[in-house]
Structures are given as C-alpha cells and as structure tokens.
Protein backbone atom coordinates (compact mmCIF):
# COMPACT_ATOMS: atom_id res chain seq x y z
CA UNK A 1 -65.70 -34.36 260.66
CA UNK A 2 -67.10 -31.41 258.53
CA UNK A 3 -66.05 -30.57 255.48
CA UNK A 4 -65.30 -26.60 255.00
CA UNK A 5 -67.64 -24.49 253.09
CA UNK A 6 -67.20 -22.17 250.12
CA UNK A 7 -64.33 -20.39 251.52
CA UNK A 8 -65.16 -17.31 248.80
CA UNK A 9 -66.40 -14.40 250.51
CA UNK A 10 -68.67 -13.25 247.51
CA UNK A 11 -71.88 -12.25 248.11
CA UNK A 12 -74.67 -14.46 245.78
CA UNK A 13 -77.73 -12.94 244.32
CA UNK A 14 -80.72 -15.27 245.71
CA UNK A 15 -84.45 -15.23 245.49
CA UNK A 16 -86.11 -13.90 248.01
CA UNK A 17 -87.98 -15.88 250.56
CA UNK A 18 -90.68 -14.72 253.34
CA UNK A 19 -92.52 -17.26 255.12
CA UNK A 20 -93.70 -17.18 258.38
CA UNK A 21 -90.44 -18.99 259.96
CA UNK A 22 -87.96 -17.98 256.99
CA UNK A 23 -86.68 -14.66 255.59
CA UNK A 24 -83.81 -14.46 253.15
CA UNK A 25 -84.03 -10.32 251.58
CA UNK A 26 -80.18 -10.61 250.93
CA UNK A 27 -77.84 -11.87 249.59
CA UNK A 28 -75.70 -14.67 250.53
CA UNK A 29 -73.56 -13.73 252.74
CA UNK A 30 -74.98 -10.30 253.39
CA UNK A 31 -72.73 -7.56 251.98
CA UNK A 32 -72.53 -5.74 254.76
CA UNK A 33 -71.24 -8.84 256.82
CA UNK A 34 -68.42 -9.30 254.81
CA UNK A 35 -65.42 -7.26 256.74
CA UNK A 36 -67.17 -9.12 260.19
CA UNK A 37 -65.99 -12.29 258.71
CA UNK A 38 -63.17 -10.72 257.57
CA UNK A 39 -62.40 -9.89 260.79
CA UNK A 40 -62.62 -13.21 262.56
CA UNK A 41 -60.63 -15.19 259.44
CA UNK A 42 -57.71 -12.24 260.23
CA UNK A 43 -57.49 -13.03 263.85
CA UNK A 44 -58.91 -17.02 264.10
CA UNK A 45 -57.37 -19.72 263.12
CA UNK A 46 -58.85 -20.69 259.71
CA UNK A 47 -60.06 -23.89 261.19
CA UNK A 48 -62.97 -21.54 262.56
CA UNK A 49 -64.26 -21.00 258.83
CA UNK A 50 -65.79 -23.70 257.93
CA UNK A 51 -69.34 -23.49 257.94
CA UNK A 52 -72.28 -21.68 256.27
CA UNK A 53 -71.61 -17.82 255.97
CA UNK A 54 -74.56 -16.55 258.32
CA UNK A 55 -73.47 -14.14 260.96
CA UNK A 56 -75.53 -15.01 263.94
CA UNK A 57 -76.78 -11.74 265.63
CA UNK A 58 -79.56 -13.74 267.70
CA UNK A 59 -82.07 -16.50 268.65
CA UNK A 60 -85.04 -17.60 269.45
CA UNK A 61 -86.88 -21.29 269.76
CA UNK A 62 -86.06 -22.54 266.27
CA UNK A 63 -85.02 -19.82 264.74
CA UNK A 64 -81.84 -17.97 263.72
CA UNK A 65 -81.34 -13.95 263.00
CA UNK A 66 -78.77 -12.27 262.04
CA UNK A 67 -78.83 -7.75 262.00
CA UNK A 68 -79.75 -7.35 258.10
CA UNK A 69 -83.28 -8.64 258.45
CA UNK A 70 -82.70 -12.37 257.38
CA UNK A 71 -84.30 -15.53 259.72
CA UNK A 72 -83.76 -19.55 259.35
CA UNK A 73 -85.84 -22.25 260.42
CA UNK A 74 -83.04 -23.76 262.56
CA UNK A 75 -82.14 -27.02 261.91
CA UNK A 76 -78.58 -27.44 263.51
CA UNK A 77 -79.60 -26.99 267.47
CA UNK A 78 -76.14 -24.98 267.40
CA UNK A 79 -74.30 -28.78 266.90
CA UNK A 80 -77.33 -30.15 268.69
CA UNK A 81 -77.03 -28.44 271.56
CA UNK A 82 -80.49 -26.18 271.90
CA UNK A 83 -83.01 -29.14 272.42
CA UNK A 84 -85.16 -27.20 274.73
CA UNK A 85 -84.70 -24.13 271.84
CA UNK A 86 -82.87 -21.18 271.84
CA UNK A 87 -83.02 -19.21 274.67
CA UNK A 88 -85.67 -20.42 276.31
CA UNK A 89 -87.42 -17.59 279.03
CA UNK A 90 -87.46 -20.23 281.51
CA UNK A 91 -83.89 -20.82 281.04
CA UNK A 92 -82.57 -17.45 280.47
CA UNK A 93 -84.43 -16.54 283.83
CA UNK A 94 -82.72 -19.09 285.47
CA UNK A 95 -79.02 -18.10 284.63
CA UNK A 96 -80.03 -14.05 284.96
CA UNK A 97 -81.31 -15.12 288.42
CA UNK A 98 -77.95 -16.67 289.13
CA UNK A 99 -76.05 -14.00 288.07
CA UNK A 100 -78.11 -11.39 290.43
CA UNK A 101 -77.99 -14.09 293.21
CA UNK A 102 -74.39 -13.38 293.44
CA UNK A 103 -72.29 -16.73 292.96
CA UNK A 104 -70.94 -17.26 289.18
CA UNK A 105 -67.73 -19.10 290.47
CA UNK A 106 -67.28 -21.53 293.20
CA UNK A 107 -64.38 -24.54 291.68
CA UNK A 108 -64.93 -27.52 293.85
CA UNK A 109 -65.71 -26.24 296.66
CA UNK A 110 -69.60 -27.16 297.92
CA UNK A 111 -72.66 -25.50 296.72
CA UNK A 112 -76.56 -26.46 296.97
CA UNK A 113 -76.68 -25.32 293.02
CA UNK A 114 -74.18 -28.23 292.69
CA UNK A 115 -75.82 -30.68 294.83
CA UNK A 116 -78.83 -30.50 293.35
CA UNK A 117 -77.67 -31.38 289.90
CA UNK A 118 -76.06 -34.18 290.85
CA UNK A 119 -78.54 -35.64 292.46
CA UNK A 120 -80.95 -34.65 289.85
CA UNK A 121 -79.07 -36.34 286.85
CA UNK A 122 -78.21 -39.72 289.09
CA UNK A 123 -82.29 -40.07 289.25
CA UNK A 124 -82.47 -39.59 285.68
CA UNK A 125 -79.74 -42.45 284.84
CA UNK A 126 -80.49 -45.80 285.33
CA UNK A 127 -80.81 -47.34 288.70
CA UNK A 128 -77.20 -48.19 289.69
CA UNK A 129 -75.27 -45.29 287.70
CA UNK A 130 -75.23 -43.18 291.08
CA UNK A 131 -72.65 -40.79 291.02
CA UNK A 132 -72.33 -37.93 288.56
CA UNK A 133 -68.66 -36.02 288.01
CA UNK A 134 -69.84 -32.64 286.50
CA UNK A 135 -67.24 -31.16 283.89
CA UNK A 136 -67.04 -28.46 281.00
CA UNK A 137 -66.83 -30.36 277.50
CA UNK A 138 -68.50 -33.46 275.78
CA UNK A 139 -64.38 -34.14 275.03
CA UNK A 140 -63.15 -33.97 278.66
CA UNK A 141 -66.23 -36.32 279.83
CA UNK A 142 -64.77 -38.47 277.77
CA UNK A 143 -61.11 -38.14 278.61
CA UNK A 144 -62.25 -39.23 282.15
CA UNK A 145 -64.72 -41.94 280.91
CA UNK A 146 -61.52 -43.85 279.48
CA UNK A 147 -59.27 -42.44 282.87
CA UNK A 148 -61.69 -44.25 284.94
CA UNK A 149 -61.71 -47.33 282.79
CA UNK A 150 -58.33 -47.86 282.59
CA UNK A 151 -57.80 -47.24 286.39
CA UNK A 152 -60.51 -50.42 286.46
CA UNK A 153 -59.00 -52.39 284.23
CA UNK A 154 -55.35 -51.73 286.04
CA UNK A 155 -57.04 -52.73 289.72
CA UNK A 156 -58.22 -55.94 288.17
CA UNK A 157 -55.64 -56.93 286.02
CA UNK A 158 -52.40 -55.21 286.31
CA UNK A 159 -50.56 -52.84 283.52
CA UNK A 160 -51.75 -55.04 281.01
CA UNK A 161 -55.56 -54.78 280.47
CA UNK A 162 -55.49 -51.52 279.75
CA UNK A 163 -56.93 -51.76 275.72
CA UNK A 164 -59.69 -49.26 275.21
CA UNK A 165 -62.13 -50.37 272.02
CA UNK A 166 -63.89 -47.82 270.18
CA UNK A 167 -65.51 -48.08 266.74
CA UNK A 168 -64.41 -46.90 262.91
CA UNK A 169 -65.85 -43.70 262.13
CA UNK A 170 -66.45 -42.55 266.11
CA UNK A 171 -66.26 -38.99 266.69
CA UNK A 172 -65.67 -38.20 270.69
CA UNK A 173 -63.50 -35.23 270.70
CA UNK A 174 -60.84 -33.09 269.72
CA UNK A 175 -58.42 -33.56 272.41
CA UNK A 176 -55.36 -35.72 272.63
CA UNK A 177 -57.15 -39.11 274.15
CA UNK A 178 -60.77 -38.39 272.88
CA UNK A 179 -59.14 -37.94 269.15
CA UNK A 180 -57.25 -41.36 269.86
CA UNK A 181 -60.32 -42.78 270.87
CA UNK A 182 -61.96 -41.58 267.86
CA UNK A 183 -62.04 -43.81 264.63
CA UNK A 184 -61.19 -41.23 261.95
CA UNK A 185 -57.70 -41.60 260.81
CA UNK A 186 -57.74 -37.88 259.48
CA UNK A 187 -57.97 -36.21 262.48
CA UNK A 188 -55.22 -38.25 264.37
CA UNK A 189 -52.59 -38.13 261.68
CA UNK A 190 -50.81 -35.48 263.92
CA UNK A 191 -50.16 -37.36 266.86
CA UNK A 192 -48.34 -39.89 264.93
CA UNK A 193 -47.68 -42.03 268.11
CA UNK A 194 -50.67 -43.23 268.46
CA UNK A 195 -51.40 -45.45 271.85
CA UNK A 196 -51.15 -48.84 270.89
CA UNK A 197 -53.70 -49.72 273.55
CA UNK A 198 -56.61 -47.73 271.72
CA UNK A 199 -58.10 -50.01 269.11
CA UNK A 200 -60.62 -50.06 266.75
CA UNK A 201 -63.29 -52.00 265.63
CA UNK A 202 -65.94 -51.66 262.77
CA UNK A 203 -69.18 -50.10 263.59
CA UNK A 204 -71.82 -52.25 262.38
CA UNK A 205 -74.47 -49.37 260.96
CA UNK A 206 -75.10 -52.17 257.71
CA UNK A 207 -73.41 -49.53 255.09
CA UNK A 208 -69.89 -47.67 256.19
CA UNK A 209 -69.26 -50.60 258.34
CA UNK A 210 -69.96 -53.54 255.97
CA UNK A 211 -73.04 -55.30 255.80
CA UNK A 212 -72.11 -57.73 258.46
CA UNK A 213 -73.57 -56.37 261.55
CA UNK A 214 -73.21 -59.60 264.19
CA UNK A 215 -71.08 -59.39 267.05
CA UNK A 216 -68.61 -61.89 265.55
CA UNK A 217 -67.32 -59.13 263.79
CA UNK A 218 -66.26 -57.13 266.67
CA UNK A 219 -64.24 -60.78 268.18
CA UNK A 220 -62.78 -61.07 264.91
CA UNK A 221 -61.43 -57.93 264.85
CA UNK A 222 -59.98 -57.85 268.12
CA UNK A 223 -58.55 -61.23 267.27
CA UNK A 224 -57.10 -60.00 263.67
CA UNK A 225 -55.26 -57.26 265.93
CA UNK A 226 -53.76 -59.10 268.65
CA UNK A 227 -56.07 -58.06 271.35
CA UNK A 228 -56.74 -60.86 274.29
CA UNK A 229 -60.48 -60.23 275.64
CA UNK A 230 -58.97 -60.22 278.86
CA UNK A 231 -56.74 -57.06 278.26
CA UNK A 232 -59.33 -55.15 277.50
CA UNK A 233 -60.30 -52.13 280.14
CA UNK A 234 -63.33 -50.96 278.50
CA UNK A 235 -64.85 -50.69 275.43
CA UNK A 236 -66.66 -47.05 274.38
CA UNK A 237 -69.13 -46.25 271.55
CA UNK A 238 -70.90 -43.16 270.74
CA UNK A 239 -74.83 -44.15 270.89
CA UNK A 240 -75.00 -43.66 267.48
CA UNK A 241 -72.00 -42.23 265.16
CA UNK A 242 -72.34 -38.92 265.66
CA UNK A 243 -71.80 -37.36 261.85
CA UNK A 244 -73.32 -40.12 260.26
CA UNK A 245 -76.73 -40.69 262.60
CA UNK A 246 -75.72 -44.45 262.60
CA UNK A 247 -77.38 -47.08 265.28
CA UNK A 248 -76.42 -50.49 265.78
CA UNK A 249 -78.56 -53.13 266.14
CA UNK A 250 -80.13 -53.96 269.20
CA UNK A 251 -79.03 -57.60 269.39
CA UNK A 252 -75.37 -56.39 268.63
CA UNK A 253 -75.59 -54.42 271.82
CA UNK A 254 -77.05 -56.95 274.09
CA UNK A 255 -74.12 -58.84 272.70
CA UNK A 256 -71.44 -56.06 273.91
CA UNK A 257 -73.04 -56.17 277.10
CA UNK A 258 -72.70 -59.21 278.22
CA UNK A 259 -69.16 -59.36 276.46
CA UNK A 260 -67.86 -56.78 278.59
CA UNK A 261 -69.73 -58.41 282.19
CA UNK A 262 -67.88 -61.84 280.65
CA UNK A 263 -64.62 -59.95 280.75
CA UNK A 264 -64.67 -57.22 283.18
CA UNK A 265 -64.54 -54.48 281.04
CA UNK A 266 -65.96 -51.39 281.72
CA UNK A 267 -68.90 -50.26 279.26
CA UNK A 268 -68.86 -46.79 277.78
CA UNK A 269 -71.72 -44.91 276.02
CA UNK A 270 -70.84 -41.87 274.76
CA UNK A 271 -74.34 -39.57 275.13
CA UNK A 272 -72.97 -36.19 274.12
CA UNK A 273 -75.06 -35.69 271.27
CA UNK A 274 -77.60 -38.77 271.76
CA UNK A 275 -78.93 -37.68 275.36
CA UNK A 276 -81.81 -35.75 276.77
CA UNK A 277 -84.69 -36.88 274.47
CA UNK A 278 -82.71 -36.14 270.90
CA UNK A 279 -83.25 -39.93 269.91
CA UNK A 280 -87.27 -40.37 271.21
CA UNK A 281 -85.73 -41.31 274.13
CA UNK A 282 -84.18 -39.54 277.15
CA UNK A 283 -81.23 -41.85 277.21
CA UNK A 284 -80.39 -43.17 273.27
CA UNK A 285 -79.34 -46.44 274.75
CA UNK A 286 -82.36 -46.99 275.72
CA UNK A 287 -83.06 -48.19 272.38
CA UNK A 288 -80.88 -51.03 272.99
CA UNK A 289 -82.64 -52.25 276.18
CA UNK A 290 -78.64 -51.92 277.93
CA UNK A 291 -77.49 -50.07 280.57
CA UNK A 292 -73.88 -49.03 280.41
CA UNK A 293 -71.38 -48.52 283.59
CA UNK A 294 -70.38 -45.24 282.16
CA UNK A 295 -72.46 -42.33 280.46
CA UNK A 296 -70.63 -39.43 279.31
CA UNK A 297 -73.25 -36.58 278.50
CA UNK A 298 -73.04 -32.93 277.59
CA UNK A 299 -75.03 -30.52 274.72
CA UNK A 300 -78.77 -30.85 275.71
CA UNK A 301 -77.78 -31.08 279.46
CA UNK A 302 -78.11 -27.47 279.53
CA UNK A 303 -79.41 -26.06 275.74
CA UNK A 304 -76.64 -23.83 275.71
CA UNK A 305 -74.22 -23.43 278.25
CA UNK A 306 -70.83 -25.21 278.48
CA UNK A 307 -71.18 -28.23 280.86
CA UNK A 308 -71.07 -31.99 280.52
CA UNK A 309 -71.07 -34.75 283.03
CA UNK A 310 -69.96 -38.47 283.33
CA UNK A 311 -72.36 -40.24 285.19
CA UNK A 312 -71.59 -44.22 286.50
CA UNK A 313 -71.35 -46.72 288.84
CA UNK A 314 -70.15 -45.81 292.23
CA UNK A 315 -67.18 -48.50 292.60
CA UNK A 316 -65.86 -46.49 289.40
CA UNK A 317 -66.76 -42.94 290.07
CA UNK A 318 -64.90 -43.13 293.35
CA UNK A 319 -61.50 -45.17 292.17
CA UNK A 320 -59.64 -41.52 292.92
CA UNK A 321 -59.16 -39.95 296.54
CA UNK A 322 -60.31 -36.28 297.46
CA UNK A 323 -58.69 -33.78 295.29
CA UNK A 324 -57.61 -36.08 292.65
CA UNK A 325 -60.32 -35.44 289.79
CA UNK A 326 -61.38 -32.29 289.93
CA UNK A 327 -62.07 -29.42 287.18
CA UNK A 328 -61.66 -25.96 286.89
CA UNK A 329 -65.05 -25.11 286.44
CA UNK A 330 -66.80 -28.22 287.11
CA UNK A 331 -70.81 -27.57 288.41
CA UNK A 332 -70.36 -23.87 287.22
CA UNK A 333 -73.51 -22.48 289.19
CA UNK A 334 -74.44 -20.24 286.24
CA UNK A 335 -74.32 -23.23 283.64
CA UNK A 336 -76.11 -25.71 286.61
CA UNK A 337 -78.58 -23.21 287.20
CA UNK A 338 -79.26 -23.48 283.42
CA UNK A 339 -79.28 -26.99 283.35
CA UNK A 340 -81.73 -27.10 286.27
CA UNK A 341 -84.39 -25.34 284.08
CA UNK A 342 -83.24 -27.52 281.07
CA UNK A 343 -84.21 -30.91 282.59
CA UNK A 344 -87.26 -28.67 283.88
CA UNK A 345 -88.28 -27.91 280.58
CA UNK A 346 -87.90 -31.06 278.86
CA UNK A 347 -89.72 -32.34 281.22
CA UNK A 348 -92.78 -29.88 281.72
CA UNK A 349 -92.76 -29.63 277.81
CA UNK A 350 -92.59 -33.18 276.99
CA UNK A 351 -89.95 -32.78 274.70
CA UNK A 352 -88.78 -36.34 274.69
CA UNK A 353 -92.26 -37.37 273.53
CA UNK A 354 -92.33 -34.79 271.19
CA UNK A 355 -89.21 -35.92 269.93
CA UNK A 356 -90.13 -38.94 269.01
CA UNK A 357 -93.32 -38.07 267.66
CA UNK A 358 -91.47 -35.36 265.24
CA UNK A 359 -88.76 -38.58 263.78
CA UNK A 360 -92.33 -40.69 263.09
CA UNK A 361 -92.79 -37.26 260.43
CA UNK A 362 -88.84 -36.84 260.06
CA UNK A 363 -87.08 -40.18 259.32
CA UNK A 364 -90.04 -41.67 256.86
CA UNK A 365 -89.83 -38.05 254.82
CA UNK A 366 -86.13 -38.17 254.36
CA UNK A 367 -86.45 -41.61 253.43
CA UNK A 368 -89.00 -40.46 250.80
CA UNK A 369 -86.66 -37.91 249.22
CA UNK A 370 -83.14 -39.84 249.55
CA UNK A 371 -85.25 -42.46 247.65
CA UNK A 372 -85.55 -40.36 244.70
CA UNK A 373 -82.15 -39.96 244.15
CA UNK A 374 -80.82 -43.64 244.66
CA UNK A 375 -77.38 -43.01 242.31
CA UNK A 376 -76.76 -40.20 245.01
CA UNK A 377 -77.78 -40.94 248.24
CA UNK A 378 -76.62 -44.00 249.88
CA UNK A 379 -78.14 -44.17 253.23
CA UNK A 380 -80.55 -42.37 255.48
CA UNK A 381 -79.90 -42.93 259.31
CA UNK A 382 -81.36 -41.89 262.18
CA UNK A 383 -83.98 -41.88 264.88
CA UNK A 384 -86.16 -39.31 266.62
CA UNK A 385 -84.82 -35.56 265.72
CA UNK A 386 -81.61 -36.44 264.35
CA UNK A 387 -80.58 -37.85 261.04
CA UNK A 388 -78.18 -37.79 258.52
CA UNK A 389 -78.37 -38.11 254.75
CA UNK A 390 -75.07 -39.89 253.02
CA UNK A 391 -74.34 -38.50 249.75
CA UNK A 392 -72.17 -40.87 247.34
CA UNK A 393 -70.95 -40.68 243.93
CA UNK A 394 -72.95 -42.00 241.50
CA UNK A 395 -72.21 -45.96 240.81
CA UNK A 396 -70.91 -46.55 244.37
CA UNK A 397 -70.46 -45.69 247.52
CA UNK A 398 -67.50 -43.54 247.52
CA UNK A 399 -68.83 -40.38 249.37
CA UNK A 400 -69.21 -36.98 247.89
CA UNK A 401 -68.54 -34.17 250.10
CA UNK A 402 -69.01 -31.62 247.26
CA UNK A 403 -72.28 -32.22 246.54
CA UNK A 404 -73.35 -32.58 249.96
CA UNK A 405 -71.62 -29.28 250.73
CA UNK A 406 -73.93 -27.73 247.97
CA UNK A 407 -77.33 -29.30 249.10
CA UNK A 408 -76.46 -27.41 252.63
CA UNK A 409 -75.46 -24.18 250.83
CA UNK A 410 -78.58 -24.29 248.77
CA UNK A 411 -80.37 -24.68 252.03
CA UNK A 412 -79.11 -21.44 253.98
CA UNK A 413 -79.63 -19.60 251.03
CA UNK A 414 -83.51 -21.07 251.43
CA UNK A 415 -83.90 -20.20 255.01
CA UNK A 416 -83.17 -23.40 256.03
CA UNK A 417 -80.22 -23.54 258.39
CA UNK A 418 -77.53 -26.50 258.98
CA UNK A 419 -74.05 -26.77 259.78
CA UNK A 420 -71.69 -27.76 257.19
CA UNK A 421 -71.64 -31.30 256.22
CA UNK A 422 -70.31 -33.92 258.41
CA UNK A 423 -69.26 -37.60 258.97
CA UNK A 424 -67.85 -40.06 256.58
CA UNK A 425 -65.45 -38.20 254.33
CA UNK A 426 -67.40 -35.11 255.00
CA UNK A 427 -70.02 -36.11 252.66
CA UNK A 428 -73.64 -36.27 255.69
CA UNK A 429 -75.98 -33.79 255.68
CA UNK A 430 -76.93 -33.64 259.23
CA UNK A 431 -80.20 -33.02 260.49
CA UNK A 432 -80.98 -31.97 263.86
CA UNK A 433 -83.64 -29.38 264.63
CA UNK A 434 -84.46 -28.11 268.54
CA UNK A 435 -86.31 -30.66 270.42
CA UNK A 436 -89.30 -28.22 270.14
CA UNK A 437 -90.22 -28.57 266.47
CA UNK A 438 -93.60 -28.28 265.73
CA UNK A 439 -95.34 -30.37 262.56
CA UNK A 440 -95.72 -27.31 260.88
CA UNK A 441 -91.97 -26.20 261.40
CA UNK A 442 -90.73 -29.72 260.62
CA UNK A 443 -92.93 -30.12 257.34
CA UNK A 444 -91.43 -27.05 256.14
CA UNK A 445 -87.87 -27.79 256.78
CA UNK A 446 -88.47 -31.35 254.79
CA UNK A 447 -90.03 -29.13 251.97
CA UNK A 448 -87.15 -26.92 251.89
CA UNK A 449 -84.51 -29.85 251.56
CA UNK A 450 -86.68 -31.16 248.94
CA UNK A 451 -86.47 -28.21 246.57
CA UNK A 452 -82.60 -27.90 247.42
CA UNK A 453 -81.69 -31.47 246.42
CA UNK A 454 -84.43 -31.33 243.69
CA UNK A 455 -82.76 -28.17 242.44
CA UNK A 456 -78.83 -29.03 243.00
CA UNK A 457 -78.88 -32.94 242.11
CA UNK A 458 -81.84 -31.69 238.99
C-alpha cells in the first residue's frame, strides 16, 4: 500500500543536476505544472494524488521527461510494468502496425493475434500449465485464479472446501475478492463482511512475518483458526510480497507444494509483478524449484499495455462451458500485438539474464547502504531488479513511513525517479528499474540513493 506524498503543491528550490541520464533545472514540482495538477486533484478522486509530483510528458528506455526540460533515471518501471523499457521501437511498431492493420477490437470472438499468444505463453509456462485465459488487470487474473479454485475445491468436496489461504501483508488487488484475498487489514476495512472462507496466514520473509519461517507455522495457523486441511480449495501467494520485495524460503515452498498435492488444493502463484525476468528468472517461482497449478501474470507481459493472463492446468482452465468466462476485452489485438514483441524482446535482448546479472550489482549495494544506517533500516529484500528497503523507527521495528516518504522525495528532486513508498505501513522504498538497466545506469541510481539517505537520515 503506498503512503501519499507531500500533498503541498509548493514548488521547492533544488540544486541543479545534469548528468548524462538526469536533469533537474527546476524546481520541484515545476511552477508551471502546478494548475495541471491542479486540474486532475479538481476532477480525480484524491486517491489519484499520491505520488511524487512529476508530470510525465514522455518516455524513453529508462528514462522519464516531462515538457520543462527535466529527465529521471527511471527506477519505478511505471509500477514495474516497462521491463523491456519504455516504449520500446520494436514494440511501438508492433501496436502502430496493429492499429493500421485494421482490427483494435474483436471480444471473444477468434483471431490469429489471439491464438498466437496463447500458445506462445503456454510454451513459456511449465510443462503441464497448458491453457492460458487472457484478461485486462493483474486484479481480475486473480479474481478468476480463486473462481477457478473454488469451483475445484466444490467438484471435489462439496460447499465446504471452499477456504482460500493467502498470506499477511499480500497485495493482489483492489477489487472486492482480490482485496479479500489480500492480507492488509487497511484496505479491507470497507467491506466489513469479510468472507469467512478467505484466511490468512503469516508470510514467512524472517522479519514482518516473525522469525519463524518453517512450514509448521502455516499448519498452526490454520489450526489456531479453525481451518480443516481438507476444506481448503486453494491456497495463493504473491511470489514475493509485492511492496515489501519479500521471498520465502525455498524449503517452505517445497513444503506448500506437496501440502496442497496431500490435500487437493489448488496452488496459486500470483506473478503480476514477479514474472517475465523481473526476479533473474522468467518465472519468480522458479526460485523455489515448484511449479504451481495456477499462474496469474500481467505488467511485463506486455511493458505497457493493459493485459494480464491466468495460465494453468487444463482440468482447471476448462471447469466452465463456452461462454461462461469470458472478458470484455480479453486478447485485445492491439495489447497482444504488444505483448508479442514484448516476449520478443526479452528474449532477443536477454533481459532475463541481464536481470539477474544487474541484482548481483543491485541487492549487495543496497545491502551496503541499508547497513550504514542499522537504527533505520530494518531489512533489505529482494532478488534480481526488484527490491525494497524497510525503513523503521529507531530502537525497533515499528515502520516509518515519513522518513521513507522523504528518502523518495529527496530522490525525484535528484533525478532519480520512484513511486511513493509502499508495503508494510507504507514505510518500503521500492526499487524496480526497466529490465534494461545498464551497469552504468544502475551504479548511478545506487549513488543517487546514497546521497539521499546520506543527506535525509545525516
């Protein structure tokens, strides 16, 4: 969950920057942005304001622009979306080519563009996960990742295994079921009727979820709360926690696994932000040598364009006749034809590789610097090009949005551009740069954090 930044629309007096991948000659935000912002906190809901005042104008690789002459070194992927970079040619030419083509539209009815994704993302799942269901949102994959599972659970044990697990702290959406699913009380407090067949468990990331990370905590639990294995449906985690860049342990995975085989439940891994190559590996599960029966996967499928998919086992993907789960604009050929050149591109470019490579620079440097400030930074997670740096209070672990909020301010003002803080309490700085970083981009992104938290912590 972000926190909201600086909601004073005050232009700041900063020093001037001018590198070869950062230019700040204004200041912050640029006076002459001021009634634009205006303008969209008059007629959005303020929920919209939340994050760093930069008024995007356009985009390129790793970079942000806006129209007064100011550029960031990009380090948000647009809520790690852009892994192949902003507006790649290859992409671009593939969605203007669909556009001329003719066919922006088609709902469910066939198309070639449509069969060829498909088939394209059921080869790059793991052998057995053969049917792909292509949709709009990371949030809707996931409504019908927990549809299918329950229909499961129903065929094979009646109305009552229909429990869903998910974990504290998970983040898989914003609509009614995905925000049930989710583990963060604060976002559900509206529903107040909450399904009592969505429970949670801790996540075991060794620091927000206790320092007991074996898989007896997750049977405990479910015991503690009244839940019999066998009325479970399926049990869904995010790959890793999405705000905080937490990963479980490998040997806590292998343990879910087999838990759900042992009791017919129906595996979830939620992939939205973790596929495509952002972890050093296409699929972040990978990293727990499991395969689950469900994927749900959206952001890097395309590097900008609004699609997502589930992708699964056959018996599951088919549990509903013709006509029966469909989407408005599911396979839209102009997003397909974008994701098409996507998986091209990541492939052709290596990016997955390169990923990896870049968190070998990434993850050991941001250890280095949350190491200097022990009484304020309580954790550094991640793998591959994304991470997240958990700022505390001083004495504890009690999480301190405000100063994170600060260190990501500083950083805009810098060149250096991220998304307003995020996970636990608000209190993360999240780190997650296009999937084309270079060493020389990356090493001057960790420089720039360095001199914010250097100059805001002192």
């Amino acid at each position: 969950m972000a926190v909201p930044m600086t909601q004073e629309l005050v232009p700041r007096e900063v020093p001037p920057v001018e590198t070869k991948y950062r230019r700040i000659q204004t200041p912050i935000p640029v006076p002459e942005s001021i009634p634009i912002l205006r303008q969209l906190r008059r007629f959005e809901p303020r929920s919209m304001s939340g994050q760093p005042p930069v008024v995007w104008d356009r985009a390129e690789d790793c970079q942000v622009f806006d129209a007064w002459g100011n550029a960031w070194l990009d380090w948000s992927s647009g809520v790690l979306v852009t892994g192949a970079g902003h507006n790649h040619p290859k992409i671009a030419k593939a969605m203007l080519g669909q556009i001329e083509y003719g066919l922006v539209h088609n709902y469910c009815f066939p198309s070639q563009l449509r069969a060829r994704l498909t088939q394209t993302l059921a080869e790059l799942a793991p052998e057995g996960l053969g049917k792909v269901f292509l949709l709009t949102t990371g949030a809707e994959a996931v409504e019908c990742a927990v549809k299918l599972a329950r229909t499961e659970g129903r065929r094979l044990g009646g109305d009552e295994k229909i429990t869903i697990v998910t974990f504290d702290g998970a983040f898989h959406g914003r609509t009614l079921g995905a925000q049930m699913a989710g583990g963060i009380p604060a976002l559900k407090d509206w529903i107040v009727n909450l399904d009592p067949a969505m429970v949670q468990v801790p996540f075991p990331d060794g620091f927000r979820g206790g320092p007991d990370t074996s898989f007896d905590v997750f049977e405990r639990s479910l015991q503690q709360q009244g839940v019999a294995p066998d009325r479970v449906a399926g049990v869904m985690t995010e790959t890793y926690q999405g705000g905080n860049a937490s990963f479980a342990p490998a040997e806590y995975m292998q343990k879910l696994r087999a838990w759900c085989d042992e009791h017919r439940a129906v595996l979830i891994f939620d992939e939205v932000q973790a596929g495509f190559g952002r972890t050093g590996k296409y699929w972040g599960f990978e990293h727990y040598g499991v395969v689950p029966d469900l994927i749900c996967c959206g952001k890097g499928v395309t590097s900008g364009m609004p699609l997502s998919a589930v992708i699964g086992r056959s018996e599951l993907m088919d549990l509903y006749p013709p006509g029966s789960m469909t989407s408005t604009h599911t396979g839209n050929p102009v997003c397909v034809a974008a994701s098409l050149a996507n998986l091209e591109v990541i492939a052709e470019e290596d990016l997955v590789d390169n990923a990896r490579e870049m968190g070998e620079i990434l993850q050991p440097e941001l250890r280095r610097i949350g190491g200097q400030y022990p009484g304020h930074v309580g954790a550094v997670h991640g793998k591959g090009l994304v991470a997240a740096v958990h700022m505390v209070k001083p004495g504890g672990s009690e999480p301190d949005a405000e100063l994170a909020g600060r260190i990501v301010l500083r950083c805009v003002e810098k060149g250096l551009l991220m998304f307003a803080p995020v996970g636990y309490a608000g209190a993360s700085i999240k780190i997650s740069p296009p999937l084309t970083m270079t060493e020389e981009l990356l090493r001057e992104g960790i420089g720039v954090l360095d001199e914010a938290m250097k100059e805001v912590i002192g």
